[in-house]
N, C-alpha and C. Protein backbone atom coordinates (compact mmCIF):
# COMPACT_ATOMS: atom_id res chain seq x y z
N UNK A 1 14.17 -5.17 -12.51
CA UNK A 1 12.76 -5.36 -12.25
C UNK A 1 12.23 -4.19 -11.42
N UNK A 2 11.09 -3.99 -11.42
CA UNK A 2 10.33 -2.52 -11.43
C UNK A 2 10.00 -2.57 -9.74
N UNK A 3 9.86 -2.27 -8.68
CA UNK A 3 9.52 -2.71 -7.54
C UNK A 3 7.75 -2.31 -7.38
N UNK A 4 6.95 -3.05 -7.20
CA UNK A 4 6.15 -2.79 -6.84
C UNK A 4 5.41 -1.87 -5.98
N UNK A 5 4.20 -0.79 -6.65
CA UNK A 5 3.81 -0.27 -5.76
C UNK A 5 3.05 -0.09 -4.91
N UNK A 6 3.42 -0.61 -3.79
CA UNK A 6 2.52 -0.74 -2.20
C UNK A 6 1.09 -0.10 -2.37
N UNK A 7 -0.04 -0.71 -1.83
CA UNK A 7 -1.42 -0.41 -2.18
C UNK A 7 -1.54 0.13 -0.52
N UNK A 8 -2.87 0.36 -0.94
CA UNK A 8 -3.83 0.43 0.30
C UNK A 8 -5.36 0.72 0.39
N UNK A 9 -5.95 0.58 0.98
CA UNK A 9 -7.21 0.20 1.29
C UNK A 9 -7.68 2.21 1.74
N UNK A 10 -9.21 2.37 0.93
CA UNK A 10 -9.64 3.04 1.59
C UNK A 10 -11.12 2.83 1.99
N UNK A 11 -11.60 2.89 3.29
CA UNK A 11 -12.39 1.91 3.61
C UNK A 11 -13.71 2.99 4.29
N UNK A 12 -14.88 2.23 3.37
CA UNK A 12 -15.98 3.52 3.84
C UNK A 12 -17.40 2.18 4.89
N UNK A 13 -17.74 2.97 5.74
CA UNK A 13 -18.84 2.57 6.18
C UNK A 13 -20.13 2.94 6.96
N UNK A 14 -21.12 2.30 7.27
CA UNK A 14 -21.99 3.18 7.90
C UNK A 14 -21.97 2.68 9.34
N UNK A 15 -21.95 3.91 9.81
CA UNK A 15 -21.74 3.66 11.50
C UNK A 15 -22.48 2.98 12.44
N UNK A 16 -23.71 3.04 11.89
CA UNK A 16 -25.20 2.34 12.70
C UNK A 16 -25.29 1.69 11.85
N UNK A 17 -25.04 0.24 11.68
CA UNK A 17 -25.06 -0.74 10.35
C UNK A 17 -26.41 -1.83 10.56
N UNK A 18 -27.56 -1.21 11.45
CA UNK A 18 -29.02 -1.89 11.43
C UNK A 18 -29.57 -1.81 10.08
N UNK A 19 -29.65 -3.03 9.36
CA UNK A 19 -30.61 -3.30 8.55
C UNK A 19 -30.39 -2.36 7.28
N UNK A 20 -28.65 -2.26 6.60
CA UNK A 20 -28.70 -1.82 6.10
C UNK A 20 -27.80 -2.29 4.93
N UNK A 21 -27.52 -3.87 4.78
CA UNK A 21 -26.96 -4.70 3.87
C UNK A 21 -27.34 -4.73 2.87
N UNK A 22 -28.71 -4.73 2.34
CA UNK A 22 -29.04 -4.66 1.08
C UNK A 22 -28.72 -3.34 0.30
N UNK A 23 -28.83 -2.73 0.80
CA UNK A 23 -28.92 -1.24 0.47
C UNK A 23 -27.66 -1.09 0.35
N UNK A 24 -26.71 -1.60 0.91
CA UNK A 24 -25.49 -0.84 1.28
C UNK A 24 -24.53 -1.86 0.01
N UNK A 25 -24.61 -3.20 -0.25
CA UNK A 25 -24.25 -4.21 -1.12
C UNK A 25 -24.62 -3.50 -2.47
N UNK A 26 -26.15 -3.30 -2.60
CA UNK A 26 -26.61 -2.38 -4.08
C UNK A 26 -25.65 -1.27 -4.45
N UNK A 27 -25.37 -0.20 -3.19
CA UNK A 27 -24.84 1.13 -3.95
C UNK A 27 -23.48 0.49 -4.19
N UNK A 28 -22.85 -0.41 -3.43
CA UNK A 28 -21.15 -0.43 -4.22
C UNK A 28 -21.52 -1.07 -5.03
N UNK A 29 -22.43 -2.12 -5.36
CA UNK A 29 -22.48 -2.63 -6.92
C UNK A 29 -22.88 -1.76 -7.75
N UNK A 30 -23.75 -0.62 -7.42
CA UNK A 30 -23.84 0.06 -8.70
C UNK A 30 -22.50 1.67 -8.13
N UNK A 31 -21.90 1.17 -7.79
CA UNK A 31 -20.78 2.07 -7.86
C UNK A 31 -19.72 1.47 -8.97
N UNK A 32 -19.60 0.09 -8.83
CA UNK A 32 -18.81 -0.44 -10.16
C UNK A 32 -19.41 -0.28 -11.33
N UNK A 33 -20.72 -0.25 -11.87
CA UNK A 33 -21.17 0.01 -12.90
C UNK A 33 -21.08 1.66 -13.71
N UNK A 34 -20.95 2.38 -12.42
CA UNK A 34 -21.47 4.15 -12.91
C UNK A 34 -20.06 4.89 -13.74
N UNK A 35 -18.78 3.76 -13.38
CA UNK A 35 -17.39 4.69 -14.44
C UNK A 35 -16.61 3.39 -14.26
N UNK A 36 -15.89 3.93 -14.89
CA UNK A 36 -14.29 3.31 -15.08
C UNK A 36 -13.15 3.46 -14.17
N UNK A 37 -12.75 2.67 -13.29
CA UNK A 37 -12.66 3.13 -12.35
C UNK A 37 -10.78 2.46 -12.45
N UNK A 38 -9.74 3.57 -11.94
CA UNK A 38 -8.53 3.84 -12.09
C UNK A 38 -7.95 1.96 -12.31
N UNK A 39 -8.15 1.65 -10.74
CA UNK A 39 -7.48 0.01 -11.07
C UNK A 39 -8.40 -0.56 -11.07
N UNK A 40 -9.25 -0.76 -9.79
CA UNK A 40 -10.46 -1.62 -9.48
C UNK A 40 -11.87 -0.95 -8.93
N UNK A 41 -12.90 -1.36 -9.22
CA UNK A 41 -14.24 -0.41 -8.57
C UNK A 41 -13.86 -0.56 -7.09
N UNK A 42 -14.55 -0.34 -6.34
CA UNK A 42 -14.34 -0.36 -4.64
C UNK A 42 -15.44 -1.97 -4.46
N UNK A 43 -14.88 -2.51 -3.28
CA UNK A 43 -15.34 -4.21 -3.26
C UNK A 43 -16.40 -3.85 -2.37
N UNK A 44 -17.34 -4.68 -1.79
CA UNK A 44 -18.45 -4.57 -0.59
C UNK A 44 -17.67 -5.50 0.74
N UNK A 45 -17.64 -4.73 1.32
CA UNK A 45 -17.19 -4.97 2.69
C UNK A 45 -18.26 -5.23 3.53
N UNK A 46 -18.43 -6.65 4.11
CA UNK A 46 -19.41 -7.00 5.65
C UNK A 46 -18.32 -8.06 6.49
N UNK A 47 -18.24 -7.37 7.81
CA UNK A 47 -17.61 -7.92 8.27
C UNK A 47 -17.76 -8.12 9.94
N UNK A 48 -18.19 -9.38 11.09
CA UNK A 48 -18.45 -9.22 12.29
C UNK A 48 -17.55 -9.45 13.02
N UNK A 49 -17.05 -8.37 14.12
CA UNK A 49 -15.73 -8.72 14.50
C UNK A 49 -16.64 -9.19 16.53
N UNK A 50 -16.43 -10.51 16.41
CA UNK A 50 -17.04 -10.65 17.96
C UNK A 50 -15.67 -10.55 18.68
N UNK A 51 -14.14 -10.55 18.58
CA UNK A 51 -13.57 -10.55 19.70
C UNK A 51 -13.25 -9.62 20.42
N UNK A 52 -13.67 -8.21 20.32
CA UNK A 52 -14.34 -7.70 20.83
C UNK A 52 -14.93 -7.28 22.12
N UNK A 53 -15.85 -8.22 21.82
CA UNK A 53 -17.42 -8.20 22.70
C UNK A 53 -16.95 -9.46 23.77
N UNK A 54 -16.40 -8.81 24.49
CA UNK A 54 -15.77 -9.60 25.84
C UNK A 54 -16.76 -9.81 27.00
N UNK A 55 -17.88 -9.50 27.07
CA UNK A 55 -18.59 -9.35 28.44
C UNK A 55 -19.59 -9.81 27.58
N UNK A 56 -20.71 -10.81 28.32
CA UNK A 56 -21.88 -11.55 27.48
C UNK A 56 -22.85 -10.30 27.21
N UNK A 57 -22.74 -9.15 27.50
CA UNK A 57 -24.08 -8.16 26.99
C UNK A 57 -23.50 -7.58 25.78
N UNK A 58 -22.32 -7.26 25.57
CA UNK A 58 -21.55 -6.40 24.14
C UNK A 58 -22.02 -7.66 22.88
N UNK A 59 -22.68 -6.42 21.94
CA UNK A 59 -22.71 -6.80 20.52
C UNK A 59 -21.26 -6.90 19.87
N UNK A 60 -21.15 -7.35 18.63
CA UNK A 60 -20.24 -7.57 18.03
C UNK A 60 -20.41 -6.54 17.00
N UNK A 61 -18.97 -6.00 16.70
CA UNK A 61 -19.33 -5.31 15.62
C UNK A 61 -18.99 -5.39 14.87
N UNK A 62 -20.10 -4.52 14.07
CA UNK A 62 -20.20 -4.86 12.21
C UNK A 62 -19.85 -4.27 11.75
N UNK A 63 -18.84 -4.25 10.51
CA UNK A 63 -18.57 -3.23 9.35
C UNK A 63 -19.29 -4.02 8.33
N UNK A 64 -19.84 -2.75 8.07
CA UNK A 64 -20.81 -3.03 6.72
C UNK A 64 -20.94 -1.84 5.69
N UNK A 65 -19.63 -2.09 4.45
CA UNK A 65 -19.34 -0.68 3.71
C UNK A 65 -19.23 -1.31 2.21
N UNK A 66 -17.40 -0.57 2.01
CA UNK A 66 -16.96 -0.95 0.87
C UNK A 66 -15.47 -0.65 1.05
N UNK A 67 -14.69 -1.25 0.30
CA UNK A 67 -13.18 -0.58 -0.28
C UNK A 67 -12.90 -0.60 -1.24
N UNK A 68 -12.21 0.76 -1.22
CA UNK A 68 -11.50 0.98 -3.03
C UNK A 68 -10.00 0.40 -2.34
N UNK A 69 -9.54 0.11 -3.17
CA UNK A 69 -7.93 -0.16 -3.38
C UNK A 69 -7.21 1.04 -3.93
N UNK A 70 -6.42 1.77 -3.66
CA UNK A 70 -5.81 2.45 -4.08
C UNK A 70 -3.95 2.49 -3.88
N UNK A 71 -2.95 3.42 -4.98
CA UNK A 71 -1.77 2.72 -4.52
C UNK A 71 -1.28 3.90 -2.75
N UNK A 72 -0.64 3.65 -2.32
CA UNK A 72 -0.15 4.84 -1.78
C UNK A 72 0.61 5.51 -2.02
N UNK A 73 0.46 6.90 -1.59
CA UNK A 73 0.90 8.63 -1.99
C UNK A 73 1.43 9.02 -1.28
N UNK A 74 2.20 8.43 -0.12
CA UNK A 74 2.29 9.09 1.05
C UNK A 74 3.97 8.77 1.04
N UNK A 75 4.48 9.96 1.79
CA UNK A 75 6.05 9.87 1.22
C UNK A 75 6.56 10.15 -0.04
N UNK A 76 7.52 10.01 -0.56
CA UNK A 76 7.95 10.10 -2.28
C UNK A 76 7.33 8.55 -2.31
N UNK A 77 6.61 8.46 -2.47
CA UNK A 77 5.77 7.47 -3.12
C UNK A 77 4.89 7.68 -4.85
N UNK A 78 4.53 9.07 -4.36
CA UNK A 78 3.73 9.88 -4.91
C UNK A 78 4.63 10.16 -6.61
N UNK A 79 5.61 9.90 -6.23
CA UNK A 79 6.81 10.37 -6.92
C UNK A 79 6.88 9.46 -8.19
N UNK A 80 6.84 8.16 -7.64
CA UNK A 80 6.95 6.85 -8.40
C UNK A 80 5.82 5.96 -9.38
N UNK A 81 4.51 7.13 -9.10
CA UNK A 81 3.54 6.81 -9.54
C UNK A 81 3.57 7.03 -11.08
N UNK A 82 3.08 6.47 -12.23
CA UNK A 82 2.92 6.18 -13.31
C UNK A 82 2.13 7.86 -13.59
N UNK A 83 2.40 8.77 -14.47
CA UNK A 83 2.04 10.07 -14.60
C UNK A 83 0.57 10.23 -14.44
N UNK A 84 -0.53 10.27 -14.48
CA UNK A 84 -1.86 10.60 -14.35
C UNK A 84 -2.53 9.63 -13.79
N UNK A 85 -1.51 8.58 -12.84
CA UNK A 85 -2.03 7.77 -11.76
C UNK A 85 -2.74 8.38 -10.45
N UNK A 86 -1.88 9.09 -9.78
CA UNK A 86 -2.23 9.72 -8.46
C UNK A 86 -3.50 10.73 -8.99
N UNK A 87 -3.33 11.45 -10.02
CA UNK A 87 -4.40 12.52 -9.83
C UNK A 87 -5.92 11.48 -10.43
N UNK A 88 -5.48 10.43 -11.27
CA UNK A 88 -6.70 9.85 -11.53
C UNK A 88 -7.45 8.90 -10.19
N UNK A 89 -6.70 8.72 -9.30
CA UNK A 89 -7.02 8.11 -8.55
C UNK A 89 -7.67 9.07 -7.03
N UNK A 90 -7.15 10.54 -7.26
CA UNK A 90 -7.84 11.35 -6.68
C UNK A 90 -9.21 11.64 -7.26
N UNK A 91 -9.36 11.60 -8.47
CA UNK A 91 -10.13 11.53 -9.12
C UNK A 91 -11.99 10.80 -8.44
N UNK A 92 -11.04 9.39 -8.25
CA UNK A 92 -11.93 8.05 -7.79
C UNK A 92 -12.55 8.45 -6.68
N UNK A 93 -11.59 9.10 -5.83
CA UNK A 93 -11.84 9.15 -4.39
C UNK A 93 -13.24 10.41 -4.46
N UNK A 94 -12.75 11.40 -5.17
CA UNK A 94 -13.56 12.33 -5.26
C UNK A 94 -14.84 12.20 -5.45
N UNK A 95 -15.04 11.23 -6.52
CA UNK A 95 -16.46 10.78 -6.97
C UNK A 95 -16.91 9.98 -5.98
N UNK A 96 -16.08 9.04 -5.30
CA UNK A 96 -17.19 8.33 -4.23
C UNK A 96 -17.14 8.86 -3.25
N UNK A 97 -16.72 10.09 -2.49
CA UNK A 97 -17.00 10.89 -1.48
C UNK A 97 -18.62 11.64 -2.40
N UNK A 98 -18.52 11.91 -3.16
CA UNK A 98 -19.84 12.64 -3.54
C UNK A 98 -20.85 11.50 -3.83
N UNK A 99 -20.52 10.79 -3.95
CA UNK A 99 -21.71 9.58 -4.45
C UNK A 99 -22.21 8.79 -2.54
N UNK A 100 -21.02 9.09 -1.79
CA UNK A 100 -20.98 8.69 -0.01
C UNK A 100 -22.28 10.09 0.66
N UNK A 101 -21.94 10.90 0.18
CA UNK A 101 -22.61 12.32 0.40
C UNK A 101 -24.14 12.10 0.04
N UNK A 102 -24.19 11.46 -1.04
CA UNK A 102 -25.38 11.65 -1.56
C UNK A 102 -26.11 9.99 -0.86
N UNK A 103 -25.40 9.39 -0.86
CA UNK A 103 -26.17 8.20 0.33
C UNK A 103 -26.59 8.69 1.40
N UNK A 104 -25.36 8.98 2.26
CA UNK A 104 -25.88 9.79 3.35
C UNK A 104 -27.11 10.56 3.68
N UNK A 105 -26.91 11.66 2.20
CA UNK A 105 -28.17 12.30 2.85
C UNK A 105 -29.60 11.40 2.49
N UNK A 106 -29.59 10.96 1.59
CA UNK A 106 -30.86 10.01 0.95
C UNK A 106 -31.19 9.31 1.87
N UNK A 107 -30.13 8.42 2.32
CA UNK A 107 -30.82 7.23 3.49
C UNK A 107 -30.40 7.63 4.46
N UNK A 108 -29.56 8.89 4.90
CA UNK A 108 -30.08 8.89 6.64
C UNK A 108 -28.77 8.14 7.13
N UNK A 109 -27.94 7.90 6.64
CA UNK A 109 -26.52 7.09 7.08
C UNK A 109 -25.58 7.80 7.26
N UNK A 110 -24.92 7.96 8.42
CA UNK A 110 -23.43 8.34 8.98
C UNK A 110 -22.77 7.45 8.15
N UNK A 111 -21.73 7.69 7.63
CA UNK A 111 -20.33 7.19 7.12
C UNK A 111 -19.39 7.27 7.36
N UNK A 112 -18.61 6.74 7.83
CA UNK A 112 -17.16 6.95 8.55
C UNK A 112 -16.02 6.58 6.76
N UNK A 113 -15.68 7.25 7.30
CA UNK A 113 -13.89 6.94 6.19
C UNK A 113 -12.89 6.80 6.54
N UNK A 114 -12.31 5.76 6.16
CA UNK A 114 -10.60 5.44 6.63
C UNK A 114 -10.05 5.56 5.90
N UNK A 115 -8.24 5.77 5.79
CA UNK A 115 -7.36 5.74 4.52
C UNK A 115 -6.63 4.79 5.38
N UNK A 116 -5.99 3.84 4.63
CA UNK A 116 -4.77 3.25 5.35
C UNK A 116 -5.32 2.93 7.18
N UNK A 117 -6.14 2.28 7.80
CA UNK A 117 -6.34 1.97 8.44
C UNK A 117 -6.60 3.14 9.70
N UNK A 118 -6.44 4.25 9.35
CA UNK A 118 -6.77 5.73 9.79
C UNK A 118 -7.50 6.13 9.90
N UNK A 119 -8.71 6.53 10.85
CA UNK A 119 -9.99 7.40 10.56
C UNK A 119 -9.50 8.15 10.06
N UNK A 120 -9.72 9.13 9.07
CA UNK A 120 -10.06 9.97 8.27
C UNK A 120 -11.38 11.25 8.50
N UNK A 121 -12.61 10.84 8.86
CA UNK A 121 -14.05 11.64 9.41
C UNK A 121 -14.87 10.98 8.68
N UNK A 122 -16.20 11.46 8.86
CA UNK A 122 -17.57 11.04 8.77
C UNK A 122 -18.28 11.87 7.57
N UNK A 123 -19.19 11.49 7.08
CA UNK A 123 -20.11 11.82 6.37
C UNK A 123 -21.23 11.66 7.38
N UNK A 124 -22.22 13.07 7.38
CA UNK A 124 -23.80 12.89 7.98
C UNK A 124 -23.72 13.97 7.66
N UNK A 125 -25.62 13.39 7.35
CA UNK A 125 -26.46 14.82 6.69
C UNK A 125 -25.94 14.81 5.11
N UNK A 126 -25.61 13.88 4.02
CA UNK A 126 -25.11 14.76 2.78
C UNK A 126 -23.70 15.52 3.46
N UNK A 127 -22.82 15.71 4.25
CA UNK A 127 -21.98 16.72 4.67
C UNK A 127 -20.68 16.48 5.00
N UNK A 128 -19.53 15.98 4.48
CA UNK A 128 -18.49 15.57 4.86
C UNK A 128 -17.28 16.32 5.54
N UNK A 129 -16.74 16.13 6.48
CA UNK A 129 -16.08 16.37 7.76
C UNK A 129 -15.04 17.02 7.29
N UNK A 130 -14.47 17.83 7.80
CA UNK A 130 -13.31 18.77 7.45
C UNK A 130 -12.26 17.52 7.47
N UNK A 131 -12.34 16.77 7.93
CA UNK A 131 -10.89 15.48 8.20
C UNK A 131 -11.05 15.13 6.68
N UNK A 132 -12.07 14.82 5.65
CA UNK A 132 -12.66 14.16 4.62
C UNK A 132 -11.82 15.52 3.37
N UNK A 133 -12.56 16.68 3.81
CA UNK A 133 -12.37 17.71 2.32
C UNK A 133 -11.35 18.32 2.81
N UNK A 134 -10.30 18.09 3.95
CA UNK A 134 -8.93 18.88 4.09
C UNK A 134 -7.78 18.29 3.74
N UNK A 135 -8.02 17.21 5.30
CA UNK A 135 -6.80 16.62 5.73
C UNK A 135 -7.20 15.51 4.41
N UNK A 136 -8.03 14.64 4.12
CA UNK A 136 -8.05 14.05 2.72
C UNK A 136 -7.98 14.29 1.42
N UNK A 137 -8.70 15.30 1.02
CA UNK A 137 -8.44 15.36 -0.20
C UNK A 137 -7.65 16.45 -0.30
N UNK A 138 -7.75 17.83 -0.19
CA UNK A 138 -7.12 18.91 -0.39
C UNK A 138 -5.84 18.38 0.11
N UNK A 139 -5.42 17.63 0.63
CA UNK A 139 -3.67 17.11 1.05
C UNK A 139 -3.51 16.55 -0.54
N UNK A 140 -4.38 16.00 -0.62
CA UNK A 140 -3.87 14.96 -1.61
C UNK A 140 -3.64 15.85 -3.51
N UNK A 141 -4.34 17.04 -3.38
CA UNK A 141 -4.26 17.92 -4.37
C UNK A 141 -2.70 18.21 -3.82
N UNK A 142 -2.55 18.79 -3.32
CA UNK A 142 -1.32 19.69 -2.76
C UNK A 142 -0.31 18.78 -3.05
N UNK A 143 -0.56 17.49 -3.18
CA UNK A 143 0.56 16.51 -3.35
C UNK A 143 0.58 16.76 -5.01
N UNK A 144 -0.34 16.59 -5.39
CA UNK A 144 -0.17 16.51 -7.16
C UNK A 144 1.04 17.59 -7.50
């Protein structure tokens, strides 16, 4: 039997998350509609974490994004992947960093990115963070 290969979460959101659920629910739904997407489109993430907010004046905070699922690459992992898995799935990532870019600049939203529970960097301005187009993706070419 084949061993399964370990997933992981890559998890996008906007940093100042005032009043921006509708908007933010729409673009990952029409992010599942715009391709075909490797395993799964990326899900809508809202989430209030109050434990936290220990002192009665601290807000609770909100993630309010999306996640793609993706498998992990990290280690000979990369190795075990099904042949035009990893690069199609770089693929994914690629397009919703440019489709994150183009939110950003449209509505005015910081975006943070995680891989694997990792900051990763930010999107602001349309402009994504050397942590985003280095240490993220260009690693992840170099792996192919």
């Amino acid at each position: 039997m084949a061993e399964k290969q370990p997933t992981t979460s890559l998890l996008f959101f906007v940093v100042d998350p005032v009043d921006v659920t509708d908007s933010v629910r729409e673009f990952v739904a029409a992010l599942g509609r715009e391709r075909v997407w490797t395993e799964s489109p990326p899900e809508y993430v809202y989430e209030v974490d109050t434990l936290d907010a220990t002192q009665a004046a601290d807000e609770p905070i909100v993630t309010c994004g999306g996640a793609l699922t993706l498998y992990r690459i990290d280690g000979d992992r990369l190795a075990r992947l099904t042949p035009g898995v990893a690069a199609a799935q770089l693929a994914d990532v690629e397009y919703l960093v440019k489709r994150l870019e183009s939110l950003s600049l449209e509505a005015g939203y910081t975006i943070e990115i995680e891989y694997g529970g990792e900051g990763v960097g930010q999107i602001e301005g349309g402009h994504s963070s050397k942590g985003i187009l280095v240490g993220l993706l260009d690693e992840w070419r170099k792996a192919l």
